[in-house]
Structures are given as C-alpha cells and as structure tokens.
C-alpha atoms as a PDB file:
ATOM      1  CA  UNK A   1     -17.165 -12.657  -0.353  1.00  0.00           C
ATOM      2  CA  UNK A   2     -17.369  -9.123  -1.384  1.00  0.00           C
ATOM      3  CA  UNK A   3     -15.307  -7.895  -4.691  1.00  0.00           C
ATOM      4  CA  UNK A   4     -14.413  -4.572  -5.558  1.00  0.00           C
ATOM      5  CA  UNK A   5     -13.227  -3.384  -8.806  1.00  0.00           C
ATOM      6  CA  UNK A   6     -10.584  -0.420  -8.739  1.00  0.00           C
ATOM      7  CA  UNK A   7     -11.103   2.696 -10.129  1.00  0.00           C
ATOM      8  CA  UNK A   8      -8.349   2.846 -12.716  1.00  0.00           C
ATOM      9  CA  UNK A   9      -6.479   6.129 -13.308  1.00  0.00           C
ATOM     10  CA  UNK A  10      -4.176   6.713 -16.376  1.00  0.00           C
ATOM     11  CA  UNK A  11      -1.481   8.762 -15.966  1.00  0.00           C
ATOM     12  CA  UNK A  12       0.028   8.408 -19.136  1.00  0.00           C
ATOM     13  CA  UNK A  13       2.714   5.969 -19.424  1.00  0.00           C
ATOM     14  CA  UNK A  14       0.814   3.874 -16.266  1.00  0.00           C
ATOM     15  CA  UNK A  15      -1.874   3.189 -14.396  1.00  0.00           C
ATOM     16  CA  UNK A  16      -2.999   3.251 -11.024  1.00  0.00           C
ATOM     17  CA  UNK A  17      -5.935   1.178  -9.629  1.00  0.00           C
ATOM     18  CA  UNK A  18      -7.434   2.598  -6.468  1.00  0.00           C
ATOM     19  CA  UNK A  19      -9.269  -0.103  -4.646  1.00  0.00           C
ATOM     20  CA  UNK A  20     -10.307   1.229  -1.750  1.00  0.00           C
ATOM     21  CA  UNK A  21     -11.483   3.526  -0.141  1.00  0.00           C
ATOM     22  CA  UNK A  22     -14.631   2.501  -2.137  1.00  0.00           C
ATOM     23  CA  UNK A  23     -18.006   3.376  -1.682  1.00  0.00           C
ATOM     24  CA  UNK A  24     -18.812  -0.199  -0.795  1.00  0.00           C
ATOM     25  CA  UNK A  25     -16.290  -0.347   1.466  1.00  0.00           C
ATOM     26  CA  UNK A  26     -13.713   1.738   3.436  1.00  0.00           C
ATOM     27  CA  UNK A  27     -11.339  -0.276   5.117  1.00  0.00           C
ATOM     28  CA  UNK A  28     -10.277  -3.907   5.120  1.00  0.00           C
ATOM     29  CA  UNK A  29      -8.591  -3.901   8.903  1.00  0.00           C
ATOM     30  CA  UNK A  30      -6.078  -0.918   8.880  1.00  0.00           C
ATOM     31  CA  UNK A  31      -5.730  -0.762   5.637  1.00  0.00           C
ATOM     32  CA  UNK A  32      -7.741   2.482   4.391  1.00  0.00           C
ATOM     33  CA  UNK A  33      -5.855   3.166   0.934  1.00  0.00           C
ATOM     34  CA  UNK A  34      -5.148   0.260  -1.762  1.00  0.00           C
ATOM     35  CA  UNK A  35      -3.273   1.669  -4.822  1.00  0.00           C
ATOM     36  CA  UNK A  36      -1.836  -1.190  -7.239  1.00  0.00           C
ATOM     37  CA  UNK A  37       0.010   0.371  -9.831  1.00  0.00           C
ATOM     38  CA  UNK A  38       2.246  -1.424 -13.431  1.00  0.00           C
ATOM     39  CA  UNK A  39       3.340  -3.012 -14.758  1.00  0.00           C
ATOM     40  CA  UNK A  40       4.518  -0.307 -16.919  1.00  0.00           C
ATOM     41  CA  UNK A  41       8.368   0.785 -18.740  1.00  0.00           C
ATOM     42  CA  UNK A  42       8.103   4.583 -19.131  1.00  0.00           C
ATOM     43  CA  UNK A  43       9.990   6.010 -21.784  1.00  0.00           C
ATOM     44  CA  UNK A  44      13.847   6.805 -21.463  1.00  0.00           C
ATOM     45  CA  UNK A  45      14.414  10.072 -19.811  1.00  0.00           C
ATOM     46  CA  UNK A  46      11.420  10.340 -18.251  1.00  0.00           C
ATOM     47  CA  UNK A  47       9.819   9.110 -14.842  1.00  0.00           C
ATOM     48  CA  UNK A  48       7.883   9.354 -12.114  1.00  0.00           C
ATOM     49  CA  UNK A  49       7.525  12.408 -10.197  1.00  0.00           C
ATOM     50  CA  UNK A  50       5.257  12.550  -7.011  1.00  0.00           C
ATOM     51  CA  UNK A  51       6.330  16.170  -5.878  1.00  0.00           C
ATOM     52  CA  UNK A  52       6.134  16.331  -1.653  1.00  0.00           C
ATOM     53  CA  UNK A  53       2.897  16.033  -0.468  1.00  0.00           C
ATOM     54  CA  UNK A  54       1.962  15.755   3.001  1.00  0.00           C
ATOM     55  CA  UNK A  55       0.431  12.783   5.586  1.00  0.00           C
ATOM     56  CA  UNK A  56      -1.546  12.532   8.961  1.00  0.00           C
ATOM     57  CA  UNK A  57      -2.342  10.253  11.014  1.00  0.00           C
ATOM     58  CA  UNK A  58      -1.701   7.178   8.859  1.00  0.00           C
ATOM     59  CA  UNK A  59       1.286   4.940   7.550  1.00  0.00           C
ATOM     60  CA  UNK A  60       2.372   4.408   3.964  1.00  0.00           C
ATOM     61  CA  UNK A  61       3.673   1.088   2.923  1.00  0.00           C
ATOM     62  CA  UNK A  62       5.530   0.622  -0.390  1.00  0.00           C
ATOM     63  CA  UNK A  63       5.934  -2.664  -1.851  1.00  0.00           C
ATOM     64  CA  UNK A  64       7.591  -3.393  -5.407  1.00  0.00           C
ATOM     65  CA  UNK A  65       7.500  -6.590  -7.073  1.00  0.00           C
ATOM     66  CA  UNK A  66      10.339  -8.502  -8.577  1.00  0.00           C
ATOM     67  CA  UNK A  67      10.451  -9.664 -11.738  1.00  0.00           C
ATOM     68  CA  UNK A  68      10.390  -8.192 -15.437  1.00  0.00           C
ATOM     69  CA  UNK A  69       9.168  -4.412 -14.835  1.00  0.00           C
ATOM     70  CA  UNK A  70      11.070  -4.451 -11.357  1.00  0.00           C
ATOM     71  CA  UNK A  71      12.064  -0.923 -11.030  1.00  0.00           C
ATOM     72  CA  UNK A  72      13.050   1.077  -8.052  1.00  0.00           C
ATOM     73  CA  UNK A  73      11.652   4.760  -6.023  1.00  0.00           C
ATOM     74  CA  UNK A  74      13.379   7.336  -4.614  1.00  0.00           C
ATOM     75  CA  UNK A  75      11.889   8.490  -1.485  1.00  0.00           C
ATOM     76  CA  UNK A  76      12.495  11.539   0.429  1.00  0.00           C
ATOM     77  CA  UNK A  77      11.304  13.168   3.908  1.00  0.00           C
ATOM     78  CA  UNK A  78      10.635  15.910   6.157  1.00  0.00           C
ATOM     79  CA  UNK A  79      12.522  13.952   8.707  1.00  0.00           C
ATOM     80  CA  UNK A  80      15.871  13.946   6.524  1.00  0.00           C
ATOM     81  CA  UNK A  81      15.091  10.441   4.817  1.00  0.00           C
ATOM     82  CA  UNK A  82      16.748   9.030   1.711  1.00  0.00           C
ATOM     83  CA  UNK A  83      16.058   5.893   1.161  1.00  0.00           C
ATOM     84  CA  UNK A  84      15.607   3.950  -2.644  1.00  0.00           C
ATOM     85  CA  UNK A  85      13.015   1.602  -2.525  1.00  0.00           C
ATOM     86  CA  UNK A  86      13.928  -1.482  -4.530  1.00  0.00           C
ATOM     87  CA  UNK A  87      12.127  -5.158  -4.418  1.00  0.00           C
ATOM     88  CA  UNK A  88      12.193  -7.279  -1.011  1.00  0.00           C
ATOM     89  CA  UNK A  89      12.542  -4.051   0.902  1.00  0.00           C
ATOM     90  CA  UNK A  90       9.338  -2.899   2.566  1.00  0.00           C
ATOM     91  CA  UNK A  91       9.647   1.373   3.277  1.00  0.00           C
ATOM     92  CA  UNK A  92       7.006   1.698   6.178  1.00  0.00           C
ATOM     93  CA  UNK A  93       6.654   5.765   6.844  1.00  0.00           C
ATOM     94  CA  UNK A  94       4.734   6.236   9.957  1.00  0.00           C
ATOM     95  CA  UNK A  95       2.810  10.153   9.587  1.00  0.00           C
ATOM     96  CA  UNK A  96       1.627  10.331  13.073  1.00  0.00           C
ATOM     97  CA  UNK A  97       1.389  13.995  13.716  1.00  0.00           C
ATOM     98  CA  UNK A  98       2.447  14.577  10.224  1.00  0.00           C
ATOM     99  CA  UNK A  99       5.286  14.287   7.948  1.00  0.00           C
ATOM    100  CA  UNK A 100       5.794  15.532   4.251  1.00  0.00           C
ATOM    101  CA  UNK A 101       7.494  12.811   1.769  1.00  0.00           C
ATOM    102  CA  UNK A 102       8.029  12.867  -2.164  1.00  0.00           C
ATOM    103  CA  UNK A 103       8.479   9.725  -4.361  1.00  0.00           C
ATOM    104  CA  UNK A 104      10.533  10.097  -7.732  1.00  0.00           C
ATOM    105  CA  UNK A 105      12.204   7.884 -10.208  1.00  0.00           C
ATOM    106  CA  UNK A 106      16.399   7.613  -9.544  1.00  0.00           C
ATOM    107  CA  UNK A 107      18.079   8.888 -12.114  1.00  0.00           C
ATOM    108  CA  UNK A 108      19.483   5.682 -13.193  1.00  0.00           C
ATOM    109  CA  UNK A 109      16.406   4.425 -13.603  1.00  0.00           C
ATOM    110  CA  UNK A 110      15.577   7.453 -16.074  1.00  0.00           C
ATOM    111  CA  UNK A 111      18.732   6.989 -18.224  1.00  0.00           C
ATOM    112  CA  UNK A 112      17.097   3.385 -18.657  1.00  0.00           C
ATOM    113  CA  UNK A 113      13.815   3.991 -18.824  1.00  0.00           C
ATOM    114  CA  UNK A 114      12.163   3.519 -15.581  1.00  0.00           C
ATOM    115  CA  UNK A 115       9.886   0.432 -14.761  1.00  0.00           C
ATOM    116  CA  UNK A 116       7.233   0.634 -12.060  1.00  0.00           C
ATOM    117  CA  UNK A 117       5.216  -2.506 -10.685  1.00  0.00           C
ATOM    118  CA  UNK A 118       3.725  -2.379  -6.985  1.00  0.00           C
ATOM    119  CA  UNK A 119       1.814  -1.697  -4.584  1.00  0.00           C
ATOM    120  CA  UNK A 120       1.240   1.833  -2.351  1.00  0.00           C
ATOM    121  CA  UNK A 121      -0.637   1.280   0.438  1.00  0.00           C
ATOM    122  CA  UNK A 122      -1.992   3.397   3.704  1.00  0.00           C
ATOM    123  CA  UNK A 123      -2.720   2.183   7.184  1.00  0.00           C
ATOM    124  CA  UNK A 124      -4.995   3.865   9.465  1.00  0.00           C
ATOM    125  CA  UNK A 125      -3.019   3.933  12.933  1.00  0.00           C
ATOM    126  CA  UNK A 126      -5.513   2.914  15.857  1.00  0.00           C
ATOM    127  CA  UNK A 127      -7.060   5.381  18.954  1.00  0.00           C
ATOM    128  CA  UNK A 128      -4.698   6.650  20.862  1.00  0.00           C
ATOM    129  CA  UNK A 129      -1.395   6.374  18.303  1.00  0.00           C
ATOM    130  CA  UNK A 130      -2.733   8.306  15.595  1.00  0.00           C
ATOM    131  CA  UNK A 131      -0.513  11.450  16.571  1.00  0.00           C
ATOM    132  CA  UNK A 132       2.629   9.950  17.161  1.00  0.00           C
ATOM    133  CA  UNK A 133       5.928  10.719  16.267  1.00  0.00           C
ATOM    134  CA  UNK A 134       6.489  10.107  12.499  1.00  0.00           C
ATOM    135  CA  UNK A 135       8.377   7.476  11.860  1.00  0.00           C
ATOM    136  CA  UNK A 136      10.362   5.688   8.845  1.00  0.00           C
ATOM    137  CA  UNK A 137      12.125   2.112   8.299  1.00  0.00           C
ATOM    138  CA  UNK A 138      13.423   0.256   5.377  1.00  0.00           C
ATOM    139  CA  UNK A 139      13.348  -3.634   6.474  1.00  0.00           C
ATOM    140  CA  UNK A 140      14.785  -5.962   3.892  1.00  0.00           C
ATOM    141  CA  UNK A 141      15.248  -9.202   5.983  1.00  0.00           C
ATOM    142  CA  UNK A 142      11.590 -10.045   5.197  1.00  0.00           C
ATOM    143  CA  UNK A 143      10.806 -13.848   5.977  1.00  0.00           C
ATOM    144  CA  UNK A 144       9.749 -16.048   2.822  1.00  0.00           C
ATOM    145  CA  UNK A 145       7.308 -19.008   3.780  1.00  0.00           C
ATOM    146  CA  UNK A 146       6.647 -21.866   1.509  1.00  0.00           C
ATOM    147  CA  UNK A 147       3.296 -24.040   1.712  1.00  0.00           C
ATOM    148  CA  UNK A 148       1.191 -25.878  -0.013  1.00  0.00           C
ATOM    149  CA  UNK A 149       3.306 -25.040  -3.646  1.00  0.00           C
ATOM    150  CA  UNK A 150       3.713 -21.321  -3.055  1.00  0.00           C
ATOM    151  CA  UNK A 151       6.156 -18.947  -1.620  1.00  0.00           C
ATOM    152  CA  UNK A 152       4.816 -16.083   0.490  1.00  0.00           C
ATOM    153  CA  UNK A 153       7.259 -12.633   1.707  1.00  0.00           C
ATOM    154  CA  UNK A 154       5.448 -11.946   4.804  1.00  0.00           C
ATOM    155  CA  UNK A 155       5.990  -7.752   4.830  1.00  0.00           C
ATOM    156  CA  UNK A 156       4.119  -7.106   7.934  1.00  0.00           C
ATOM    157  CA  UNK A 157       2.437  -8.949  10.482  1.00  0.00           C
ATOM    158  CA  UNK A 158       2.573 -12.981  11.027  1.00  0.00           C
ATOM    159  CA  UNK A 159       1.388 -15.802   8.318  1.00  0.00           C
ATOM    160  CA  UNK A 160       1.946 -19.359   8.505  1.00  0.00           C
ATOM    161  CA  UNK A 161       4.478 -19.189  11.775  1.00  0.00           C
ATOM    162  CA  UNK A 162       6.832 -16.405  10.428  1.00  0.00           C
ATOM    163  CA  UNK A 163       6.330 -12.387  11.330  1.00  0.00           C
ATOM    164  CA  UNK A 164       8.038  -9.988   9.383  1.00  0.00           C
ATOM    165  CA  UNK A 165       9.944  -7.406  11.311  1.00  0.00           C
ATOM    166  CA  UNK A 166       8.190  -4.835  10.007  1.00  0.00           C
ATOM    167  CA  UNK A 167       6.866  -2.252  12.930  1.00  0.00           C
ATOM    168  CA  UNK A 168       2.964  -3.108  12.721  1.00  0.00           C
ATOM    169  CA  UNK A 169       1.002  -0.296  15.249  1.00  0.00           C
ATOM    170  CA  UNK A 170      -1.755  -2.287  14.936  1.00  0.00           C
ATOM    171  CA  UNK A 171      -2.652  -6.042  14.371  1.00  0.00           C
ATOM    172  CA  UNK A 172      -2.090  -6.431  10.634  1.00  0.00           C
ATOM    173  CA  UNK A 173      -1.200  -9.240   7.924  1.00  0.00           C
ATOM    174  CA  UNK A 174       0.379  -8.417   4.678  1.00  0.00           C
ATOM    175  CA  UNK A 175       2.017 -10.500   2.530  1.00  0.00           C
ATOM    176  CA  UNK A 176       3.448 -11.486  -0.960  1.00  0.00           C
ATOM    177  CA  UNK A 177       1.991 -14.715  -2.285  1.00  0.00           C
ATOM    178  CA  UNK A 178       3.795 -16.391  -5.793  1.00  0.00           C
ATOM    179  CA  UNK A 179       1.645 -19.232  -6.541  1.00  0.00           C
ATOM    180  CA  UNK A 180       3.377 -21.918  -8.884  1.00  0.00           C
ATOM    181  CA  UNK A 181       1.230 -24.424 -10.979  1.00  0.00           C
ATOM    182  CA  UNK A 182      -0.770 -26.301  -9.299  1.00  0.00           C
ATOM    183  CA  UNK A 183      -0.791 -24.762  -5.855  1.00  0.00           C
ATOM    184  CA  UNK A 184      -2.861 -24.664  -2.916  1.00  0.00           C
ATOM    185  CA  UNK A 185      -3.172 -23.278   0.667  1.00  0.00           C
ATOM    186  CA  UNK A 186      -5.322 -22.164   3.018  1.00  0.00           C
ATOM    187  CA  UNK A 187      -5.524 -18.481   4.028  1.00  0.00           C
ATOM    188  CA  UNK A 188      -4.537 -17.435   7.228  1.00  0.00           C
ATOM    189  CA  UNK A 189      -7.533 -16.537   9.318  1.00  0.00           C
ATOM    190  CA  UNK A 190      -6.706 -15.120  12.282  1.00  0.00           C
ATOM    191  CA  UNK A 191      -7.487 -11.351  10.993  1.00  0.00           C
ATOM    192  CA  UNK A 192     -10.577  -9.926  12.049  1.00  0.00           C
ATOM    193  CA  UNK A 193     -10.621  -8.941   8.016  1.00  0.00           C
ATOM    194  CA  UNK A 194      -8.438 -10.121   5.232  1.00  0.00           C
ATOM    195  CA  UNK A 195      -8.735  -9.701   0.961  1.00  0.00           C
ATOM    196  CA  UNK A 196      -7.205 -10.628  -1.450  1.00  0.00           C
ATOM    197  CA  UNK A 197      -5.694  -9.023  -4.633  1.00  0.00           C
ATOM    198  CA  UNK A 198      -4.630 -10.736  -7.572  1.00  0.00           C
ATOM    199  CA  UNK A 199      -2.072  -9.012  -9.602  1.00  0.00           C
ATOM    200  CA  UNK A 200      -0.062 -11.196 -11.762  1.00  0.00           C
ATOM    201  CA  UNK A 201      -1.624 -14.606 -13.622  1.00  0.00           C
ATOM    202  CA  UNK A 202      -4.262 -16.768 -12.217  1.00  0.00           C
ATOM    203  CA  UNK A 203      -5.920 -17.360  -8.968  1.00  0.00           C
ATOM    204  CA  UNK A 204      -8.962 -18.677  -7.062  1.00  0.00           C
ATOM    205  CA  UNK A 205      -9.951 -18.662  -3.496  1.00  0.00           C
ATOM    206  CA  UNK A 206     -12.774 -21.620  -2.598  1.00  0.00           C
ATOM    207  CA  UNK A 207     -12.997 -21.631  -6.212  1.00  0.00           C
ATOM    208  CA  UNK A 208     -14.384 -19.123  -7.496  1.00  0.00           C
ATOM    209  CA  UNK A 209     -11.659 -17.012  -9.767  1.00  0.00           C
ATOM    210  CA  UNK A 210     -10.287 -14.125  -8.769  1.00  0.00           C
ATOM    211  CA  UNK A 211     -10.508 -11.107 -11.129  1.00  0.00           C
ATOM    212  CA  UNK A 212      -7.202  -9.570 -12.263  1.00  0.00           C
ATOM    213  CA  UNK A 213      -6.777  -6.274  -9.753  1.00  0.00           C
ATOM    214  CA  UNK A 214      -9.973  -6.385  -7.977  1.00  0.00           C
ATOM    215  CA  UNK A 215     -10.165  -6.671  -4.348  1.00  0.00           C
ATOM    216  CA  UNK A 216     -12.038  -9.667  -2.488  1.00  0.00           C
ATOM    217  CA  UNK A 217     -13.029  -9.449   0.642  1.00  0.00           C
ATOM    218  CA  UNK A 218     -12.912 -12.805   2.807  1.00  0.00           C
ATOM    219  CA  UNK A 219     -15.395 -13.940   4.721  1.00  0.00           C
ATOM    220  CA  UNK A 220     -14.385 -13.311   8.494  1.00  0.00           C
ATOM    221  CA  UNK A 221     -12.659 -16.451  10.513  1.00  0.00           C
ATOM    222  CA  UNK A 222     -13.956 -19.009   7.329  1.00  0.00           C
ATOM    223  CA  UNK A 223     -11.594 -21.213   6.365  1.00  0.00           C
ATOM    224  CA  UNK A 224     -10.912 -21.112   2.666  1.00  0.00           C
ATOM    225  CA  UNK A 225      -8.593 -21.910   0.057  1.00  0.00           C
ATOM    226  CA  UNK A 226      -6.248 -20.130  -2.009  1.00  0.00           C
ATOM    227  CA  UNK A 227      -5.223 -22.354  -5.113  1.00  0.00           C
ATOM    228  CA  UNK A 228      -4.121 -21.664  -8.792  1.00  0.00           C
ATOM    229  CA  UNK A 229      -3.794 -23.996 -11.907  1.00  0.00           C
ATOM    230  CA  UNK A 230      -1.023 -22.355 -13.785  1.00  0.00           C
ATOM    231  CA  UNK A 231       0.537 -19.600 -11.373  1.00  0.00           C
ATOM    232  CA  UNK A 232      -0.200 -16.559 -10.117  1.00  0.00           C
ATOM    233  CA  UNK A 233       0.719 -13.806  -7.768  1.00  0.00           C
ATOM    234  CA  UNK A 234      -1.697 -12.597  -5.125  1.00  0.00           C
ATOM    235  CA  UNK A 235      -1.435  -9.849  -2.101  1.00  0.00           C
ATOM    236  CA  UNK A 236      -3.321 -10.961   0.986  1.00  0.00           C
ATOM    237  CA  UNK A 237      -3.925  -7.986   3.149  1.00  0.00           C
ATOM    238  CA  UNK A 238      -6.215  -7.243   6.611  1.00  0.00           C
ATOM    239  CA  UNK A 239      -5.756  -7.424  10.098  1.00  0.00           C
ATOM    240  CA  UNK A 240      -8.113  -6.396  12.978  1.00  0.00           C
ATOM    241  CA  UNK A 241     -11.431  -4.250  12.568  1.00  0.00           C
ATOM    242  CA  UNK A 242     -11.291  -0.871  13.897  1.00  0.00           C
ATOM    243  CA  UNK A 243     -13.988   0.141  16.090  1.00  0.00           C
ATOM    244  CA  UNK A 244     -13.807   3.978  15.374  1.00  0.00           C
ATOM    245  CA  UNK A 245     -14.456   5.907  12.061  1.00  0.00           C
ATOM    246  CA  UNK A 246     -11.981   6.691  10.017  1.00  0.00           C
ATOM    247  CA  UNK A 247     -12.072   9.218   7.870  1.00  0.00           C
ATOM    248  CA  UNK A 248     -10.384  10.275   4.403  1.00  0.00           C
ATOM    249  CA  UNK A 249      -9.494  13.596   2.613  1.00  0.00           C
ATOM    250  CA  UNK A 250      -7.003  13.976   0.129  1.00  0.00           C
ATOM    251  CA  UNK A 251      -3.899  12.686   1.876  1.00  0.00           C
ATOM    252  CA  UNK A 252      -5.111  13.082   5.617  1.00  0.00           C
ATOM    253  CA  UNK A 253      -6.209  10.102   7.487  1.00  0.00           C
ATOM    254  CA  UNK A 254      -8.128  10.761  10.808  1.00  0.00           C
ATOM    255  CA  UNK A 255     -10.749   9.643  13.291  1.00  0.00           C
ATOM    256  CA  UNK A 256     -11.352  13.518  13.395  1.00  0.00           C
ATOM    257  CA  UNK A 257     -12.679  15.364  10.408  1.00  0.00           C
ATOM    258  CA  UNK A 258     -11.586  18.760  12.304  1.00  0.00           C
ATOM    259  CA  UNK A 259      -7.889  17.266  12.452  1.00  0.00           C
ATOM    260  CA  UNK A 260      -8.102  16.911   8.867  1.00  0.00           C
ATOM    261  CA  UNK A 261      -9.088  20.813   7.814  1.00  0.00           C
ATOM    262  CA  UNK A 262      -6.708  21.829  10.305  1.00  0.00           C
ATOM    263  CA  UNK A 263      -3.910  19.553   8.597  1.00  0.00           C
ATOM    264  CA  UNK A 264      -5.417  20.848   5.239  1.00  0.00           C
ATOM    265  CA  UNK A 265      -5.270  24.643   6.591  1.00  0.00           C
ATOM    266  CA  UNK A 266      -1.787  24.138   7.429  1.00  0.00           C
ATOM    267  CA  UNK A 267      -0.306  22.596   4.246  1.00  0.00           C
ATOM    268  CA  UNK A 268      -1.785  25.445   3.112  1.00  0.00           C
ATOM    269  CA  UNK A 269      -0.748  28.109   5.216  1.00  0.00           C
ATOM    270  CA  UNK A 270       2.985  26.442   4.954  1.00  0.00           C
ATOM    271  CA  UNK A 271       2.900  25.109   8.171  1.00  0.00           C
ATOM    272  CA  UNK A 272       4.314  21.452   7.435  1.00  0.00           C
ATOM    273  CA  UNK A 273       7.682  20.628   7.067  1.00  0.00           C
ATOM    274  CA  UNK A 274       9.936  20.689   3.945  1.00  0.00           C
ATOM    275  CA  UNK A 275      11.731  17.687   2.639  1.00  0.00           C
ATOM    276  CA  UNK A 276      15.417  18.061   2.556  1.00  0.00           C
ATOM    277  CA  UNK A 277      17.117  17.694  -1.114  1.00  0.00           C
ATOM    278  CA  UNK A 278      13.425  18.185  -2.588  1.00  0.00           C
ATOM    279  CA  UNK A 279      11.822  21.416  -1.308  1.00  0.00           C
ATOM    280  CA  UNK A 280      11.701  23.443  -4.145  1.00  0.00           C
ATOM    281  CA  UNK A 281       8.351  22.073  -5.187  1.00  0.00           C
ATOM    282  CA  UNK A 282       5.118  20.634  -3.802  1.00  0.00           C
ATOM    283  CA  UNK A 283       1.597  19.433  -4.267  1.00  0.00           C
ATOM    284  CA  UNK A 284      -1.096  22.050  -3.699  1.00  0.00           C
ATOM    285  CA  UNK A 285      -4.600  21.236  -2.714  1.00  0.00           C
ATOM    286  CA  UNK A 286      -6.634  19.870  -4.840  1.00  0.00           C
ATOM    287  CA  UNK A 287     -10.286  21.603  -5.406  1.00  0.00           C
ATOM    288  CA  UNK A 288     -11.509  18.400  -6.041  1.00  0.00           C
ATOM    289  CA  UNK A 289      -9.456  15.354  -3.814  1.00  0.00           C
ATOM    290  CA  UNK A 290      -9.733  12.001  -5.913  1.00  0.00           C
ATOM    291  CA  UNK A 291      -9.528  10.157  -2.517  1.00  0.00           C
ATOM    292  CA  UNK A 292     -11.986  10.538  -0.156  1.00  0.00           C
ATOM    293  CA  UNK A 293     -14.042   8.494   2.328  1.00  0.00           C
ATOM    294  CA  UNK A 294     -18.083   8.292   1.631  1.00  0.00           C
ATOM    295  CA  UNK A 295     -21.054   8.769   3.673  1.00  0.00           C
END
C-alpha cells in the first residue's frame, strides 16, 4: 500500500486537503485531482466564493456529504447551467474542449451560515475523448448497496452489482462508504487502481488503520478488507490505468503540455466563454499555480 498525506490549505473559515496530484503519485486511474474539503460552518453572511475559472480536457465531480455540516453549492456555467448541488446528487461537468464554471454559496445558505463538507474531484478523460463537447449532469437516483455492515452510494462506476448512472468516459469506481460498528467488506477489485480515503471516524483496510484524510493506495487486483470497529466513513476511488501522460497546470488537464499554454493563452487573451448570471468576475492566472503535475 502506498499512503499519501494531503497538503492542507487554510482558507480561513476551512480547509482544503489536496491529495493528489502528489509528487509520489499523479493519478489513481482517472482520477488526477483529489480535493477533500470540511467539515466547516462559516460565519453568517459570509460564504464561499470560487469566482469562474476555466477547465480542459478533464471532468469535475462534486460530492457533498450528508450529515451535520451538510451544506449545499451553487454552480454555474459557460453552457447556461444552474444547478445547486446538495447531498445524494453527484454534478459531473465534462470540460472537453473547455468550459468555464464558478462555485458559490446560495444565498440561503449565507443568511444561515453556510456549511461545507465534501469532496471536489477531477477526472482525466482518456485518448481520443479529451476534446469533446463539454458536458454537465446532475444524477440524484444514485444506487445505495449494503454489505458486510455498511452502506455504500455508488456515484460512478459499478461496486458490489449496482452502477450508478453517472456518465463514466472511462472505466471508473467511485463510491460513498458509511461503515457502522463493527463492519466489514471486501473492496471491489476489479479497477486496474483503487484508494481509499477516510474522512469521517475510523477505518482499516487488511488491518492496518487508515489515517484521517490521507490517501491509500491499494495494492492492484489483491483482495483486501475494508473493516471498522466503531464507524467510519470512507471514499473508495480508481478505475483503469491510463497508458498516456497526463499532465497538470493550474486548472488544465491534458496529455499535451502545448494544449495547456494554448488553453492558458486563451483564458488570458479572453478567449473562453463567460458564465451566464456570473460574468462580471473571474480568476486570473496565477504566477505561481498551486496544482501542478511533477517531473
């Protein structure tokens, strides 16, 4: 098994842990981008503001959890997309060629004070689909599987007999696992890749314990054991290995590092997009992007 601890990011009222991309690792099958962020209450009147930002040549896949700090997102698009992200739904945004989104707190939530507890996460789309139409789908009639003591929301891909709805472009797994005292179950292994995350409680896979927020990557095809002794809540996440590069710059995903200056170039030269009902601001480029792949 190979662990990876986050890089955590404060942003004031909440934190974001980046998993990957790491420098020990870049992807874990599609998945190129692992962002666990909450459980956090931000303070009334306030929220969360991710102005619109652009995408390539990737898909961004928003999961909230339920429970205490469940909260809700706004999100926007360049396509015309309004859509308010609330727990059980799954908001899949395919970029493809490239699409510009932003992600804000509703204002309901601000007269409240807004909660926030989830998970962002981006999927590399495979040779020959990376420069597709974009694309966007709310799915709320997610399957729920129970085994073995737990309850798992399959979001995309197929675990235990049940797929999710969800449009996967390539073979992926991703699901919501609620572990209840005492539980155990074996993880699904037909992903060429898989981890783990645990984000709520107490888990251990073969086990050893898994460390609140970090990342463990499964061994490939092994057979092991997810269990926990007084609950937990754990993402499993992976799907098949991609045989071509990927590469990462800012918010551009692409087996090309000259499609990602030109997408830079353009956001730059005004070229994208702008996001209807939110196109007064926007996210310049940073001199310095926190997310990047490594050599």
């Amino acid at each position: 098994m190979q662990i990876i601890t986050p890089v955590t990011h404060d942003l004031g009222q909440f934190q974001v842990r980046r998993a990957l991309p790491a420098r020990e690792r870049t992807m874990v099958g599609p998945f190129i981008f692992v962002d666990q962020f909450g459980p956090a209450e931000l303070d009334i009147g306030t929220g969360m503001d991710v102005r619109p930002h652009p995408h390539i040549n990737l898909a961004t896949v928003t999961w909230l959890f339920a429970g205490d700090h469940a909260g809700a997102i706004d999100h926007r698009d360049s396509l015309g997309t309004f859509a308010t992200i609330r727990p059980g739904q799954v908001n899949l945004m395919t970029a493809g060629r490239g699409i510009v989104h932003s992600e804000r707190s509703p204002e309901q939530e601000r007269a409240n004070g807004p909660r926030l507890y989830g998970m962002q996460t981006w999927l590399a789309l495979p040779d020959g689909r990376e420069e597709i139409d974009p694309a966007f789908e709310a799915v709320n009639n997610l399957p729920v599987v129970e085994a073995g003591g737990a309850s798992a929301t399959v979001i995309m891909g197929e675990l235990w007999g049940a797929r999710a709805p969800t449009t996967t472009h390539a073979h992926t797994i991703y699901a919501d696992i609620v572990l209840n005292s005492s539980s155990s179950l074996p993880v699904e292994i037909s992903a060429d890749e898989r981890a783990v995350m645990l984000v709520g409680g107490e888990a251990s896979v073969d086990g050893q314990p898994l460390g609140l927020y970090a990342l463990t990557v499964l061994e490939p095809g092994k057979v092991m054991t997810l269990a926990s002794g007084r609950g937990g809540r754990v993402m499993l996440l992976g799907g098949e290995a991609f045989a071509s590069k990927r590469h990462v710059w800012w918010n551009f995903v692409s087996s090309s590092r000259d499609r990602i200056m030109q997408a830079r170039d353009d956001w730059q030269a005004g070229r994208f997009p702008l996001v209807p009902g939110d196109a007064e601001e926007y996210i310049p480029i940073p001199a310095e992007p926190m997310t990047v792949s490594y050599p």
